[in-house]
C-alpha atoms as a PDB file:
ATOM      1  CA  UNK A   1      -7.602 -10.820 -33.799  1.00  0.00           C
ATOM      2  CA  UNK A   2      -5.750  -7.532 -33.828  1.00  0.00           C
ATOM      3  CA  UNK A   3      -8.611  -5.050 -32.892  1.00  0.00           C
ATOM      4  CA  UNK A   4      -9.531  -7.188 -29.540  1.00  0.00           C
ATOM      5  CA  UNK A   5      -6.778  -5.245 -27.328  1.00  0.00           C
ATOM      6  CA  UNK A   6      -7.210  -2.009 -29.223  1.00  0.00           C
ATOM      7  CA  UNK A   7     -10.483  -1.900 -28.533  1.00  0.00           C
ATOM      8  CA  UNK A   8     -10.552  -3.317 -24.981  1.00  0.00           C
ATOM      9  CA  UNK A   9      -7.821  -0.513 -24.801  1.00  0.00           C
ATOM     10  CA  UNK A  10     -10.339   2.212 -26.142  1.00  0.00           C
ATOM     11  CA  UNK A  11     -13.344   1.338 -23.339  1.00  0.00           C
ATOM     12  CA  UNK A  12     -10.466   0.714 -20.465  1.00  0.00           C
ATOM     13  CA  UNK A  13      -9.889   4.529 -21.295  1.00  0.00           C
ATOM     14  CA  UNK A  14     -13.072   5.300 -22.065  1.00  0.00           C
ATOM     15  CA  UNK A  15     -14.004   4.241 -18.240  1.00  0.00           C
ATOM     16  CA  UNK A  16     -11.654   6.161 -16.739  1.00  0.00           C
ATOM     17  CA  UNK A  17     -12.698   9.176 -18.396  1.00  0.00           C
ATOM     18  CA  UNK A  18     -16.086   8.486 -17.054  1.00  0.00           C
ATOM     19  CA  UNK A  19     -17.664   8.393 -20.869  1.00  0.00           C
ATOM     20  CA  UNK A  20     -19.449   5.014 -19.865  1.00  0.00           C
ATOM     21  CA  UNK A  21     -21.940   4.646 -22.964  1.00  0.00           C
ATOM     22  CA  UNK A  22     -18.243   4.181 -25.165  1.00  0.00           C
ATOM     23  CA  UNK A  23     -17.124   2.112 -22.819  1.00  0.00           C
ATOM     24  CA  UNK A  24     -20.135  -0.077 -22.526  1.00  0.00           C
ATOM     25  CA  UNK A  25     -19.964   0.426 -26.454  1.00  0.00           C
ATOM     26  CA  UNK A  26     -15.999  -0.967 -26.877  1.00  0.00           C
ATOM     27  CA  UNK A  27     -15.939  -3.483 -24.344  1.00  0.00           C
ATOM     28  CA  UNK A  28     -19.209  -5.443 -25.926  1.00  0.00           C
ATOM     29  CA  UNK A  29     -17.504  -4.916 -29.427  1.00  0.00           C
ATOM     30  CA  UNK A  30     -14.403  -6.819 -28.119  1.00  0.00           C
ATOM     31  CA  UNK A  31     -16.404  -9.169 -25.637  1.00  0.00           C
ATOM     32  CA  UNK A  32     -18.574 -10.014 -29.344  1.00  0.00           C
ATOM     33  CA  UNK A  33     -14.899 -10.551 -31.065  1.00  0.00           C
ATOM     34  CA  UNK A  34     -13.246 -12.417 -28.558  1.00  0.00           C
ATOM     35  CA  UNK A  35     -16.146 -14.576 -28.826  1.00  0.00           C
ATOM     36  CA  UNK A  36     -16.417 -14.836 -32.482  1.00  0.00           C
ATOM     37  CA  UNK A  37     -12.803 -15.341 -33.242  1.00  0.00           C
ATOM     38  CA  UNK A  38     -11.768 -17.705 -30.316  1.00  0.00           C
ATOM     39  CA  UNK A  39     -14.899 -19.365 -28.436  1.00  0.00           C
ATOM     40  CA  UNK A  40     -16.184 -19.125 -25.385  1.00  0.00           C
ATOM     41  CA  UNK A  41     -13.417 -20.269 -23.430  1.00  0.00           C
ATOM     42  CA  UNK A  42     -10.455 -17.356 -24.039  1.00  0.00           C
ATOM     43  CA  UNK A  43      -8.547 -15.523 -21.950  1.00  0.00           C
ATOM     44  CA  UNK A  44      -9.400 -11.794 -24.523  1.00  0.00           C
ATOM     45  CA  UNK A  45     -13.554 -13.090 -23.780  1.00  0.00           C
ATOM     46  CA  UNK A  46     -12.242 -13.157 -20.277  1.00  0.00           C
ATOM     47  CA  UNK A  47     -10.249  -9.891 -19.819  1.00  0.00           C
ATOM     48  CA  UNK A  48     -13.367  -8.180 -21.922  1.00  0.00           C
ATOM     49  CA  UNK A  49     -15.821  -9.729 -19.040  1.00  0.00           C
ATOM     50  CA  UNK A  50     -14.024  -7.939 -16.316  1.00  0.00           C
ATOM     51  CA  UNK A  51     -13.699  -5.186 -18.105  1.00  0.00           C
ATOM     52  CA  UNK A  52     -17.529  -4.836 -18.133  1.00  0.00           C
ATOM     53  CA  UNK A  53     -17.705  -5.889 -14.693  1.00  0.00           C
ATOM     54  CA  UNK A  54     -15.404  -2.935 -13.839  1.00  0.00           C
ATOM     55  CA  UNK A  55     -17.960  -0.928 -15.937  1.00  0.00           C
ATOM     56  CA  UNK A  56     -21.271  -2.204 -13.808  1.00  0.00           C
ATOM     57  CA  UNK A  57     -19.462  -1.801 -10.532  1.00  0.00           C
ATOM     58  CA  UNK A  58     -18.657   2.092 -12.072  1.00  0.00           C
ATOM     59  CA  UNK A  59     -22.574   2.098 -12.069  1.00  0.00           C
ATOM     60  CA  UNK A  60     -23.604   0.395  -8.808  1.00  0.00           C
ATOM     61  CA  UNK A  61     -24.522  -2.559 -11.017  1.00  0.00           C
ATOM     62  CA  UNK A  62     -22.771  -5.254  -8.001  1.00  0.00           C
ATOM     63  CA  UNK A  63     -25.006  -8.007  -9.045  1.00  0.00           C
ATOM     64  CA  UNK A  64     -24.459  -7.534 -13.168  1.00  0.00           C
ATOM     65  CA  UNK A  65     -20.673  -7.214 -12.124  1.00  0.00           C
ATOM     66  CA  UNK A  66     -20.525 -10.743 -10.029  1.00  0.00           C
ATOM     67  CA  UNK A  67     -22.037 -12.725 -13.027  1.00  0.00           C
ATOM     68  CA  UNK A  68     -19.631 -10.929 -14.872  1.00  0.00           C
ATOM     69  CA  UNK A  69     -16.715 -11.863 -12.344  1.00  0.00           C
ATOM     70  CA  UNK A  70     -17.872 -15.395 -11.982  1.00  0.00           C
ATOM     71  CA  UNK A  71     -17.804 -15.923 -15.886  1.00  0.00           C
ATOM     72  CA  UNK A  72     -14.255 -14.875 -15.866  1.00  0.00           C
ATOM     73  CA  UNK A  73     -13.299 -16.864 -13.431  1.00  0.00           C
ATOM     74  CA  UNK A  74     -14.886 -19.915 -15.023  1.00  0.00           C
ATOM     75  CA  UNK A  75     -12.971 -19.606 -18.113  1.00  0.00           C
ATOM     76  CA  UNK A  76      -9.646 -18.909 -16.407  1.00  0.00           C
ATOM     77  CA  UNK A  77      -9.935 -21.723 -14.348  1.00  0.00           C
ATOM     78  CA  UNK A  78     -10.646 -24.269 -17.232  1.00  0.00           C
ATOM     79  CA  UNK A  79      -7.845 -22.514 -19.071  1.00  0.00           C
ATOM     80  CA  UNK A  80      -5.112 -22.009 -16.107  1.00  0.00           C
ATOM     81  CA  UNK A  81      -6.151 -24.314 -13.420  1.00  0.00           C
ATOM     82  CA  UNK A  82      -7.377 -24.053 -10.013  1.00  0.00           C
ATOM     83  CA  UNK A  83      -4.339 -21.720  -8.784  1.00  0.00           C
ATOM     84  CA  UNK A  84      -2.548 -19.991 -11.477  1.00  0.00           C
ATOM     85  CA  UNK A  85      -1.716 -16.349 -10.497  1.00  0.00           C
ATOM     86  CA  UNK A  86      -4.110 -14.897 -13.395  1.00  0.00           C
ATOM     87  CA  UNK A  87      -7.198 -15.456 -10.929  1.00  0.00           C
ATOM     88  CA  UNK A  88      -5.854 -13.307  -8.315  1.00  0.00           C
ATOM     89  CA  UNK A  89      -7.822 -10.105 -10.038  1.00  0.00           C
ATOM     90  CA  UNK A  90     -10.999 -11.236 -10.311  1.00  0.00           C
ATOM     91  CA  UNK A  91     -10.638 -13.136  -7.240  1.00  0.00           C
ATOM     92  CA  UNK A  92     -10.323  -9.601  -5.431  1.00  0.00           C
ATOM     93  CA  UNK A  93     -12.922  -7.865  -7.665  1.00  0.00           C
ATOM     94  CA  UNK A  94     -15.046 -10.425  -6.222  1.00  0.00           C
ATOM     95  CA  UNK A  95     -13.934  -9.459  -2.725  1.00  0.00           C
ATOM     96  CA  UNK A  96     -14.656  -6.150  -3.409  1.00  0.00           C
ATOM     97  CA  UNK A  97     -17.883  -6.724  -5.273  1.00  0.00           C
ATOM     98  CA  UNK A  98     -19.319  -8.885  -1.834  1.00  0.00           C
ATOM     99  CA  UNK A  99     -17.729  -6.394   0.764  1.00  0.00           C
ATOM    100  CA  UNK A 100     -19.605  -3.096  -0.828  1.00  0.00           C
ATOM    101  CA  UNK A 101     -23.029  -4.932  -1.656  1.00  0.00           C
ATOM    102  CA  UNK A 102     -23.219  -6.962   1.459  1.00  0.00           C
ATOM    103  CA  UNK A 103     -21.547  -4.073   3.606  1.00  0.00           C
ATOM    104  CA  UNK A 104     -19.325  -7.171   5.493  1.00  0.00           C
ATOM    105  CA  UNK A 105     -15.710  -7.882   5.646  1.00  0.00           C
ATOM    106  CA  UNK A 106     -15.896 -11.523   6.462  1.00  0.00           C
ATOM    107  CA  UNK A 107     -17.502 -12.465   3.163  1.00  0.00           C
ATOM    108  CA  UNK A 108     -14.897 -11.642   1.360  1.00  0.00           C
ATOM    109  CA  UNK A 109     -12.040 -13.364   3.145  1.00  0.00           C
ATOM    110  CA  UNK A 110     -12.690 -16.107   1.313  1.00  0.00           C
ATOM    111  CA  UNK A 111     -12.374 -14.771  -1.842  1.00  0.00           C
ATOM    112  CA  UNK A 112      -9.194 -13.011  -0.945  1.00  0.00           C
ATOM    113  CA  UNK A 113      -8.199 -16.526   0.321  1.00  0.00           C
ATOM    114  CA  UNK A 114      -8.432 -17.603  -3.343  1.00  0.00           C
ATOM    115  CA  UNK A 115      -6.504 -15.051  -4.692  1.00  0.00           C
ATOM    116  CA  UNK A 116      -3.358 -16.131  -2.875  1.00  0.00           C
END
């Protein structure tokens, strides 16, 4: 349980360094732990999911980033509920995601919309 946020720590860095094969690297080790230690349906799976979604977006990846997102999103929502403040960031990843691939602003309203 205690090397999840280490290591989501490690590829979080490891992004913003640019190093994106150790990122790729941590973020699947604690995506695999999360999952091992508390199911499918945990916030740490969760946090690790956006974390590689950051890390496909870093890469022009949009699509392998949405799937990403939308798992996240699943799982907070069956954890938190419908509104619970904790969906507001991958609410506006989403927005984000769907505003550079689709070059629109109105898609994304709605997403934004559900982040309130």
């Amino acid at each position: 349980r205690f090397l999840i946020k280490p290591t989501l720590q490690a590829a979080k860095l490891a992004l913003l360094q640019g190093d994106f094969l150790v990122a790729q690297e941590e973020s699947a080790q604690a995506a695999d732990l999360a999952q091992r230690i508390f199911g499918d349906q945990s916030t740490a799976l969760s946090e690790a999911w956006l974390l590689q979604a950051d890390l496909q977006m870093a890469l022009g990846d949009y699509t392998g980033a949405e799937e990403l997102i939308r798992k996240a999103i699943d799982v907070q929502k069956k954890i938190f509920g419908q509104q619970h403040i904790s969906l507001a960031v991958p609410y506006t990843k989403m927005a984000n995601i769907v505003m550079v691939s689709h070059g629109t602003t109105s898609l994304p309203i709605e997403w934004m919309e559900q982040a309130k």
